[in-house]
N, C-alpha and C. Protein backbone atom coordinates (compact mmCIF):
# COMPACT_ATOMS: atom_id res chain seq x y z
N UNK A 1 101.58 72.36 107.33
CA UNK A 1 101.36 73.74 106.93
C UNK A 1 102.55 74.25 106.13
N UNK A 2 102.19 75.21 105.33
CA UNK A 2 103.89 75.68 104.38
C UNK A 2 103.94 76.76 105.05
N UNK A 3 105.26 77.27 104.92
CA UNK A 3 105.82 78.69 105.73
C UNK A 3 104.68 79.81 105.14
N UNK A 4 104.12 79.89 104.36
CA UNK A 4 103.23 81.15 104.02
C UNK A 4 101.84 80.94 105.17
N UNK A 5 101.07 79.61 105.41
CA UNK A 5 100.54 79.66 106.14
C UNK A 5 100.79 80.09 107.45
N UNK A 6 102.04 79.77 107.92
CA UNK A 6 102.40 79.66 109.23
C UNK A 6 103.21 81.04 109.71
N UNK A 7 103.69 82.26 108.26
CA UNK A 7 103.83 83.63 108.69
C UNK A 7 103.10 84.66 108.09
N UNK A 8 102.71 85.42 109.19
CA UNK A 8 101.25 86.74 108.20
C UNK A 8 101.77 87.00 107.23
N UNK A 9 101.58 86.87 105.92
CA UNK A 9 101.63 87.57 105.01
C UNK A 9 101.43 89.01 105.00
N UNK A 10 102.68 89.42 104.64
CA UNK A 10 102.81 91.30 104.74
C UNK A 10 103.01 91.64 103.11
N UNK A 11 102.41 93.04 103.01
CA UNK A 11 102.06 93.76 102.04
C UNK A 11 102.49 95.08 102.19
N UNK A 12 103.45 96.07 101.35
CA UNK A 12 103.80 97.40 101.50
C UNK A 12 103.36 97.65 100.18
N UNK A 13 103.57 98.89 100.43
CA UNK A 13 102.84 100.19 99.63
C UNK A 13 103.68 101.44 99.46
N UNK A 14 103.91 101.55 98.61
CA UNK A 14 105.09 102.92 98.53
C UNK A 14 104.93 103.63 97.80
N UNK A 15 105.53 104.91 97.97
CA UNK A 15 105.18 105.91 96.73
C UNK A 15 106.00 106.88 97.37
N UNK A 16 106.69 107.30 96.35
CA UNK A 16 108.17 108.48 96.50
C UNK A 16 107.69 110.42 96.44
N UNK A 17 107.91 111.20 97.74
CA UNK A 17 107.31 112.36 97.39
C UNK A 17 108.70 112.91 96.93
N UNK A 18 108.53 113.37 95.43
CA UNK A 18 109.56 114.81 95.21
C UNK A 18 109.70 115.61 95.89
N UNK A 19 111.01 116.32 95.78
CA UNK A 19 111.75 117.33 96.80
C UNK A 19 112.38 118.15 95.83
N UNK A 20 112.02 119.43 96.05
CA UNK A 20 112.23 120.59 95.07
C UNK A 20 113.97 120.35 95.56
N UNK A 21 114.48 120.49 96.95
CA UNK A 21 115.80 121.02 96.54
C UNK A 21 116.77 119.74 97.29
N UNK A 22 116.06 118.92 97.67
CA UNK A 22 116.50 117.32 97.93
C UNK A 22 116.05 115.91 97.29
N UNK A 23 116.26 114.97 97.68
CA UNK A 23 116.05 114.02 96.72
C UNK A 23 114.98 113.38 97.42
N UNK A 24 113.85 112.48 96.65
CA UNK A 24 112.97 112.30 96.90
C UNK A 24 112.38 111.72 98.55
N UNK A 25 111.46 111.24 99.22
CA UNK A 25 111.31 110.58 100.14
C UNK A 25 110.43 109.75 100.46
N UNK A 26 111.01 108.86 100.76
CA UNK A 26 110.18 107.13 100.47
C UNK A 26 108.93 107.39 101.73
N UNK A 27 107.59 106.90 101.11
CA UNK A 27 106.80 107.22 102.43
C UNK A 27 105.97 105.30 101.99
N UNK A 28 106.15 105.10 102.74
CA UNK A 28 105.73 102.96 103.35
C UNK A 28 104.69 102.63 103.85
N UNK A 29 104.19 101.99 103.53
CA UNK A 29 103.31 101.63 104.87
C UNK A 29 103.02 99.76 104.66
N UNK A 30 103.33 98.98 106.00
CA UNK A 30 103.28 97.86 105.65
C UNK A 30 101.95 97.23 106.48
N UNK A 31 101.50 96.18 106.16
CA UNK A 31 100.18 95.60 106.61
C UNK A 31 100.40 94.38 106.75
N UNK A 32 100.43 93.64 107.48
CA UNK A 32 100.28 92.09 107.86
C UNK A 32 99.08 92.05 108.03
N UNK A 33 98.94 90.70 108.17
CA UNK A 33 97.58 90.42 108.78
C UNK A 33 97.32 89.74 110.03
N UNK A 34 96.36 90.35 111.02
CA UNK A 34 96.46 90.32 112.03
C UNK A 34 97.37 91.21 112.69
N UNK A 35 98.09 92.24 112.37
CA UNK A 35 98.84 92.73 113.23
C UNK A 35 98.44 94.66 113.07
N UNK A 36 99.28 95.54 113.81
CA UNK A 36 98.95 96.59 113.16
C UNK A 36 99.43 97.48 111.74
N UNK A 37 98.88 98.30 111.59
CA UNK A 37 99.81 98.82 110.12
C UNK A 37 101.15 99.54 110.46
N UNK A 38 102.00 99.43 109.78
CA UNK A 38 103.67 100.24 109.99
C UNK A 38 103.70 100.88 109.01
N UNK A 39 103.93 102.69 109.22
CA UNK A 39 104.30 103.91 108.79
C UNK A 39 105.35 103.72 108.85
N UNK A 40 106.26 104.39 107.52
CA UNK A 40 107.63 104.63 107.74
C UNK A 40 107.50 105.69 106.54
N UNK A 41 108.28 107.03 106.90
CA UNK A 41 108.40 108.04 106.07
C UNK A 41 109.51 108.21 106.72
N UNK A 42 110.55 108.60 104.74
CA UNK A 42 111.73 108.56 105.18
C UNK A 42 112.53 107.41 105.63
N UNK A 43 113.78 108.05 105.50
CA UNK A 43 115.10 106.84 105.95
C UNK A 43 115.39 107.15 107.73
N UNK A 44 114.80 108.46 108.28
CA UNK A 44 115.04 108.94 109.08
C UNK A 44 114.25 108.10 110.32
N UNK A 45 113.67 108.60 111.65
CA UNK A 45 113.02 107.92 113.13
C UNK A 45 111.47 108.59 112.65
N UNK A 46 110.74 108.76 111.38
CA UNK A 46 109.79 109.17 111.34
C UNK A 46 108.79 107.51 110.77
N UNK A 47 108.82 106.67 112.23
CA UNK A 47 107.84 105.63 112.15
C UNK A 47 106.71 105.64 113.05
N UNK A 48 106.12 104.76 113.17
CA UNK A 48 104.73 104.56 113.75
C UNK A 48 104.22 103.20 113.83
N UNK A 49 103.58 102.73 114.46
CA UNK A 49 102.70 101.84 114.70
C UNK A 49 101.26 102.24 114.77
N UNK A 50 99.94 101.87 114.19
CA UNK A 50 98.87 102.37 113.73
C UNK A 50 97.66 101.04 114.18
N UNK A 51 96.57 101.13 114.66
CA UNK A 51 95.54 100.76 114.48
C UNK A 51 95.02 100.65 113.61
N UNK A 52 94.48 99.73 112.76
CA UNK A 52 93.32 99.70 111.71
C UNK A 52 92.46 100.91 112.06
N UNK A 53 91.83 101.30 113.62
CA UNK A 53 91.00 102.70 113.61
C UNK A 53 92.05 103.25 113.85
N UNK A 54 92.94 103.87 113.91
CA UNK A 54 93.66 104.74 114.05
C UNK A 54 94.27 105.05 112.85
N UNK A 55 94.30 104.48 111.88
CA UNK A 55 95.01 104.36 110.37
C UNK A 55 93.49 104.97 109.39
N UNK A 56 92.21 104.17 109.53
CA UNK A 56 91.35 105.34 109.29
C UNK A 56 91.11 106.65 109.98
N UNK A 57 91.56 106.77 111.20
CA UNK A 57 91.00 108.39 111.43
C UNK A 57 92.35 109.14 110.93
N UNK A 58 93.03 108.87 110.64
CA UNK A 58 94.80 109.64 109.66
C UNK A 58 94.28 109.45 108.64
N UNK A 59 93.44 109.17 108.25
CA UNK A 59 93.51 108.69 106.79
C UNK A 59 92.37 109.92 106.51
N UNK A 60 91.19 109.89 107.32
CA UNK A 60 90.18 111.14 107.52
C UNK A 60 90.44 112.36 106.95
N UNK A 61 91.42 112.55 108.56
CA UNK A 61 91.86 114.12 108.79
C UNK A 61 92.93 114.24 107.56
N UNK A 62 93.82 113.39 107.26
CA UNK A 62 94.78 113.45 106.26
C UNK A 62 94.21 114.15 105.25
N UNK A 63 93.23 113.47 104.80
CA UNK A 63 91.94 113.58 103.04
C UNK A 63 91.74 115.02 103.13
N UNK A 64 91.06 115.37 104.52
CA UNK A 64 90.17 116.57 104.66
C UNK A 64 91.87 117.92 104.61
N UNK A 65 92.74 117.70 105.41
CA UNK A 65 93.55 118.79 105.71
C UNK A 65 94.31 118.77 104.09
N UNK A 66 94.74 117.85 103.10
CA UNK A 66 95.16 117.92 102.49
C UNK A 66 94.67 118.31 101.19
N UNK A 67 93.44 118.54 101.22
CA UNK A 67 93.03 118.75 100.24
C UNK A 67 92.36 120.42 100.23
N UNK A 68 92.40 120.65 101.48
CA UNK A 68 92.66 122.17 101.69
C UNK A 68 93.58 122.90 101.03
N UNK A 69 94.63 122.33 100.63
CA UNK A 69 95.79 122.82 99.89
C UNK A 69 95.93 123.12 99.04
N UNK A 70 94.32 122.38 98.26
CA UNK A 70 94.66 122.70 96.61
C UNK A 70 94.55 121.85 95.81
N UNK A 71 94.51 121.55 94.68
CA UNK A 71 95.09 120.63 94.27
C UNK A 71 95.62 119.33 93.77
N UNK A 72 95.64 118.30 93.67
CA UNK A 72 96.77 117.25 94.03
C UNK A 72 97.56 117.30 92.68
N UNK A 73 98.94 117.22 92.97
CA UNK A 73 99.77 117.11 92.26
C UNK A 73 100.18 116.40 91.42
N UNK A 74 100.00 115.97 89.92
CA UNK A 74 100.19 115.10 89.16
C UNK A 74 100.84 113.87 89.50
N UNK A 75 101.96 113.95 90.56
CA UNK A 75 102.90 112.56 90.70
C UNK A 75 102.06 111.74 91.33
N UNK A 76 100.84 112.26 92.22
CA UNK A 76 100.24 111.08 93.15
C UNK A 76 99.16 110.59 92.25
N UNK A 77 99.01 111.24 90.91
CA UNK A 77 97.81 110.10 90.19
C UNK A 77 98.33 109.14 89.37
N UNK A 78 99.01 107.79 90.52
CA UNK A 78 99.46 106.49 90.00
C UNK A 78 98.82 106.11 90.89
N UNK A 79 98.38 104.61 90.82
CA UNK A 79 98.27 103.21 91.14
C UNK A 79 98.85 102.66 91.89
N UNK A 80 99.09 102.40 93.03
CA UNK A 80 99.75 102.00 93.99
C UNK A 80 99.31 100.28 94.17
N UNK A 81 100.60 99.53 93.76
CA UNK A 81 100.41 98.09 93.67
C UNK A 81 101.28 97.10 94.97
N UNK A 82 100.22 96.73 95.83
CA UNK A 82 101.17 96.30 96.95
C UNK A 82 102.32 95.03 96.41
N UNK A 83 103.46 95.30 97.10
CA UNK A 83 104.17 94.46 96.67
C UNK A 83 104.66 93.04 98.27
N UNK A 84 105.46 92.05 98.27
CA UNK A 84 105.76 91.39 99.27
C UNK A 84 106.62 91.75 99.71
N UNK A 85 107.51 92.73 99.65
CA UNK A 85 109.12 93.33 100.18
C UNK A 85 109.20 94.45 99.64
């Protein structure tokens, strides 16, 4: 077997939110396979461990509450290309 078979292949996803009077903040999310998804927003203790159902029902309420707001803000209409690191 080669080492790619023999470790899950993980996949992150990133995308930087602007900060009117600070500097931006990295929001992550990584996916192996077979395992659960990892939240990380921020450099700060704002992580998580997620269920595949638990990552869709955030993902739900997320859609629905956020879009109450208004909107979406020009920076989030990019393409988000998973990368290996």
């Amino acid at each position: 077997m080669s080492a790619t078979e023999d470790t899950p292949q993980r996949r992150f996803y990133r995308l930087r939110a602007p900060h009117v009077q600070r500097t931006s903040t990295a929001v992550t999310v990584r996916v192996s396979d077979g395992e659960d998804l990892y939240l990380a927003v921020g450099s700060g203790r704002r992580r998580m461990y997620l269920t595949p159902a638990e990552a869709w029902a955030l993902w739900r309420c997320l859609s629905e509450a956020v879009a109450s707001t208004g909107e979406p803000p020009e920076w989030i209409r990019v393409q988000i290309t998973p990368t290996g690191r």
